[in-house]
Protein backbone atom coordinates (compact mmCIF):
# COMPACT_ATOMS: atom_id res chain seq x y z
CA UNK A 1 0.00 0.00 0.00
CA UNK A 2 2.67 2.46 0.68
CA UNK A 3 4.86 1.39 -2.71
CA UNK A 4 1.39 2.88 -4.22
CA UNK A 5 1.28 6.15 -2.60
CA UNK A 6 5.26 6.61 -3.75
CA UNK A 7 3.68 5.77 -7.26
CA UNK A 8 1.32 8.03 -7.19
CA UNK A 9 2.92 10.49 -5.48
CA UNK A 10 5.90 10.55 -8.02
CA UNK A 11 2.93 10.58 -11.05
CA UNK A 12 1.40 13.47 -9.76
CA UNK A 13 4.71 15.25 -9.32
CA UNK A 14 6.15 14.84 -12.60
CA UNK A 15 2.74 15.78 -14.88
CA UNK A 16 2.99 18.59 -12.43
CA UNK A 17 6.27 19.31 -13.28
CA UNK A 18 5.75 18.76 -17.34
CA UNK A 19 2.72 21.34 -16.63
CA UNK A 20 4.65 23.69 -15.69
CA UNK A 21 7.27 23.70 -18.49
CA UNK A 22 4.26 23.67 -21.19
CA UNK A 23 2.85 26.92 -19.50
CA UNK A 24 6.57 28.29 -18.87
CA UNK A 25 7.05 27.50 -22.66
CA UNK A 26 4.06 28.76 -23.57
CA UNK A 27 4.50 32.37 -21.66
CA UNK A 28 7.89 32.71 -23.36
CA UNK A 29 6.67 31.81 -26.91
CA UNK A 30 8.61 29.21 -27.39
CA UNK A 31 5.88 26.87 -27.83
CA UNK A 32 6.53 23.15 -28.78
CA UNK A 33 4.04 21.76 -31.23
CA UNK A 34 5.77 18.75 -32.15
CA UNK A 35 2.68 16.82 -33.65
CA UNK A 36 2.30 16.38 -37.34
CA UNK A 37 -1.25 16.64 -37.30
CA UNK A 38 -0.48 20.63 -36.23
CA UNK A 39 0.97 21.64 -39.31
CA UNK A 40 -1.23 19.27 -41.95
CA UNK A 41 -3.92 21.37 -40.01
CA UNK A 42 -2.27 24.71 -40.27
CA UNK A 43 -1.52 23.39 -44.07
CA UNK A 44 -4.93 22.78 -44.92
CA UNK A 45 -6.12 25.72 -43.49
CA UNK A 46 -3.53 27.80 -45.70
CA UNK A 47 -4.89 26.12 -48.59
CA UNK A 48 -8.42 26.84 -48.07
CA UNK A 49 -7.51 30.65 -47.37
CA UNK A 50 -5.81 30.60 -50.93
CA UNK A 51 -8.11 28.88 -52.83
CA UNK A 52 -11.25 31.60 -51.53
CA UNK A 53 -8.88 34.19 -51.96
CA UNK A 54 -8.21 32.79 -55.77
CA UNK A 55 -11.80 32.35 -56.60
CA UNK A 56 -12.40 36.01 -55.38
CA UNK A 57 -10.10 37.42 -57.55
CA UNK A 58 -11.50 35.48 -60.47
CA UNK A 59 -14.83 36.92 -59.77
CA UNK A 60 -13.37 40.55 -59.71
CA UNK A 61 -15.18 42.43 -62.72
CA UNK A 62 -11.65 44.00 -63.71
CA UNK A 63 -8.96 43.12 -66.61
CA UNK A 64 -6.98 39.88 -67.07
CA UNK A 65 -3.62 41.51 -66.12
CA UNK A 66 -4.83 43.12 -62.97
CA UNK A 67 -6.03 39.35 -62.30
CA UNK A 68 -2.93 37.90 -62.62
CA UNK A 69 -1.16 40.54 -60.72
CA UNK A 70 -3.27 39.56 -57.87
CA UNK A 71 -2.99 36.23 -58.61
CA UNK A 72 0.84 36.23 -58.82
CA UNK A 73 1.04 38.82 -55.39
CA UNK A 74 -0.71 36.62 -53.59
CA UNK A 75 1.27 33.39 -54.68
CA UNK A 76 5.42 35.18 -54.48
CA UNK A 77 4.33 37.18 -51.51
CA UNK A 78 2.40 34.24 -49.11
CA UNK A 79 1.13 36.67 -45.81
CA UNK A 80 1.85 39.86 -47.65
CA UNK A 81 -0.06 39.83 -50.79
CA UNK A 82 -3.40 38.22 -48.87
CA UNK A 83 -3.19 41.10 -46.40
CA UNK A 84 -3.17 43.39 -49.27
CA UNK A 85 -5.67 41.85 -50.96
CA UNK A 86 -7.74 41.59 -47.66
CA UNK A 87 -6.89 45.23 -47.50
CA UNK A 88 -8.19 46.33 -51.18
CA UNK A 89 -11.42 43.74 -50.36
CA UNK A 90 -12.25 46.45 -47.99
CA UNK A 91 -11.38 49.88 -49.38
CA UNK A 92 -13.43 49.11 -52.61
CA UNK A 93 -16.45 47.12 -50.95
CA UNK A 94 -20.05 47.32 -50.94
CA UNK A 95 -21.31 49.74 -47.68
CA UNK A 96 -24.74 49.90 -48.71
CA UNK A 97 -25.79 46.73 -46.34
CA UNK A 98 -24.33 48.92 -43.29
CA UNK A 99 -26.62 51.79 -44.52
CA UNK A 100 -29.94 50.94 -43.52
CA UNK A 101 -28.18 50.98 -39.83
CA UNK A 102 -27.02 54.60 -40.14
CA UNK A 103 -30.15 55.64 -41.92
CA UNK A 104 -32.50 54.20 -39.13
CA UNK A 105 -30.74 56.26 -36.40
CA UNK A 106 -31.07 59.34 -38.40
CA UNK A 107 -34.79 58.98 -39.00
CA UNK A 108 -35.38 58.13 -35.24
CA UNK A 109 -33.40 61.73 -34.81
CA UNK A 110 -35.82 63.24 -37.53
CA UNK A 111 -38.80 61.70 -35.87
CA UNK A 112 -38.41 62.97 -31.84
CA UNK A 113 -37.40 66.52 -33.85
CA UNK A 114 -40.44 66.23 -35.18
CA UNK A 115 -42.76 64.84 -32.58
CA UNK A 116 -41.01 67.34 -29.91
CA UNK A 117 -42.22 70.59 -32.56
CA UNK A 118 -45.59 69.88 -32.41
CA UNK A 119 -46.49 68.78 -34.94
CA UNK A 120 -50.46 67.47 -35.09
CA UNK A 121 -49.56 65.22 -38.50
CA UNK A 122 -46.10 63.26 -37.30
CA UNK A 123 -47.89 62.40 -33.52
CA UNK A 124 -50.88 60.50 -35.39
């Protein structure tokens, strides 16, 4: 009975101890992901993110060499060309969905303006 409480004293001890070098490890970014599963998953992931970003470009309405720039910035330059991308995705999007948002609190604004003036028409 007591060789079993060593044993599981000594268990205890040492997942304590391999604990606390994961978190140390992990505070000081030096973080240890030796599983192959990690990067396939990081791999596929990268993949996916390049073949939406491909099919977006294809579906741009603008010419066939400003296409293959794209295509060829985001290919030579991996992180850099999809933040740029990313980043012209945004500057030349569609706001109008966001409008109605805007528009609603500027109505409700119009409306109290309107209620607060008197006005026999807007109360009814």
């Amino acid at each position: 009975m007591n060789l079993d409480r060593e044993y599981v004293r000594e268990n205890i001890w040492l997942s304590l101890s391999v604990m606390r070098d994961i978190v140390i490890r992990f505070f000081s970014l030096e973080i240890l992901n030796m599983h192959p599963a990690v990067y396939w998953g990081v791999a596929a992931a990268w993949l996916l993110l390049l073949i939406s970003a491909f099919m977006s470009v294809r579906s741009l309405s603008i010419a066939t060499a400003a296409k293959v720039a794209w295509f060829l910035a985001i290919l030579a330059l991996p992180i850099l060309g999809l933040a740029a991308y990313a980043l012209r995705c945004l500057l030349a999007g569609n706001w109008q969905i966001i409008a109605p948002f805007f528009q609603s609190r500027r109505l409700d604004r119009q409306i109290s303006r309107t209620v607060a003036s008197g006005n026999p028409a807007a109360k009814a």
